[in-house]
C-alpha atoms as a PDB file:
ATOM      1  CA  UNK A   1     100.168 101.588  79.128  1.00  0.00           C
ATOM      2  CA  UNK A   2     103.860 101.357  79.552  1.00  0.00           C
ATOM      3  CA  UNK A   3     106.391 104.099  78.737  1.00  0.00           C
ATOM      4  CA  UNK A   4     110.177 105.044  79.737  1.00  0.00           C
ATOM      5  CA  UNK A   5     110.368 108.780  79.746  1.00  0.00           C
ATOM      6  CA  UNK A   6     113.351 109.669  77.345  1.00  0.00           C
ATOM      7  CA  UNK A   7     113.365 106.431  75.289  1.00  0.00           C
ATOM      8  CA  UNK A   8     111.821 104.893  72.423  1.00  0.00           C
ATOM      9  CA  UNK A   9     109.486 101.551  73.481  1.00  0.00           C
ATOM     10  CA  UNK A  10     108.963  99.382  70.834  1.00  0.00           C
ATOM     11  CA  UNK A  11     107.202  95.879  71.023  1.00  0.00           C
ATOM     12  CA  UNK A  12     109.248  92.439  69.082  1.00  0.00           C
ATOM     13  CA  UNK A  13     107.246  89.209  68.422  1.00  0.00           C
ATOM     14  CA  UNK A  14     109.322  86.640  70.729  1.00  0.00           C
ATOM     15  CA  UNK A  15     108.252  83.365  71.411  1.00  0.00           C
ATOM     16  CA  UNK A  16     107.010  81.660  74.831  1.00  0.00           C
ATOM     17  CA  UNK A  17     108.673  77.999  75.840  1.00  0.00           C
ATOM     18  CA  UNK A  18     107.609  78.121  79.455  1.00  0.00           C
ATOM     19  CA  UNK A  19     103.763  77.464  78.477  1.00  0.00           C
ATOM     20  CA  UNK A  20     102.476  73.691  79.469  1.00  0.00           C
ATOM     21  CA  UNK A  21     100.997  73.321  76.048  1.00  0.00           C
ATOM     22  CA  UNK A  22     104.145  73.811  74.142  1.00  0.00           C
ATOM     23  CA  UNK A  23     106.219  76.557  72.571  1.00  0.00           C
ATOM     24  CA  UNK A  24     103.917  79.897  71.838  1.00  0.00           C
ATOM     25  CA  UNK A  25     104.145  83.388  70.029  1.00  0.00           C
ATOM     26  CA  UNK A  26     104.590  85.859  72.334  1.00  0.00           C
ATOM     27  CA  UNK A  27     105.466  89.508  72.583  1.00  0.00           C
ATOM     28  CA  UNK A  28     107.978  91.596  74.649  1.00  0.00           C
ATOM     29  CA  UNK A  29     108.673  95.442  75.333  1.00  0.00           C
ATOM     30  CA  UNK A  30     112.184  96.488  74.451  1.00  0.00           C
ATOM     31  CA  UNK A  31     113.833  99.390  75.682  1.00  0.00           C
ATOM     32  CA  UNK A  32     116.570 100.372  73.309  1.00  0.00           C
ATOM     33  CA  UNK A  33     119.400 102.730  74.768  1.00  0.00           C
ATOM     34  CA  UNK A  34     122.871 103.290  74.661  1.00  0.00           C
ATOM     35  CA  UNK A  35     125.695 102.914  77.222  1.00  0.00           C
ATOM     36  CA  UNK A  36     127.303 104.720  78.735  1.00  0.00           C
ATOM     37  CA  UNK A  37     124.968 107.614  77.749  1.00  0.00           C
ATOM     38  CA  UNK A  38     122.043 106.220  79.676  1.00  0.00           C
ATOM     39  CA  UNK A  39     122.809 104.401  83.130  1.00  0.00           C
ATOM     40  CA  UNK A  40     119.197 104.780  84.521  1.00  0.00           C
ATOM     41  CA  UNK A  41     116.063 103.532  83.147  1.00  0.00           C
ATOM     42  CA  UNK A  42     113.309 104.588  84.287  1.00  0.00           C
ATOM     43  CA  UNK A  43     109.601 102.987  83.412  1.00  0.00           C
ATOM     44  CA  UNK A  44     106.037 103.241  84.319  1.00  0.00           C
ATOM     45  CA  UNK A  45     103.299 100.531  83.417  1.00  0.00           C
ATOM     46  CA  UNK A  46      99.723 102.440  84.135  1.00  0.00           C
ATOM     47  CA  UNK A  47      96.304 100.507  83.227  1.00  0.00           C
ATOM     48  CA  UNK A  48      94.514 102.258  81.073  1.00  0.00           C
ATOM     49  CA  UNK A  49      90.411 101.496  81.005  1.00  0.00           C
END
């Protein structure tokens, strides 16, 4: 599980070039925020079972 306390997480499709079979949907966490209202982010990633 990943969160930032305080901010809004949100996943966006994104795509992968770095894979050796070719280019490859992919998925990435965005933190949305606003400066200069927030100059620390801070973020936990926990596995959940």
């Amino acid at each position: 599980m990943f969160s930032a306390p305080g901010l809004e997480v949100q996943i966006d499709e994104d795509m992968f070039f770095a894979d050796v079979s070719g280019v490859r949907p992919s998925q990435q966490l965005v933190i949305e925020f606003t400066l200069p209202e927030v100059t620390d982010i801070r973020w936990m990633m926990r596995r959940v079972d």
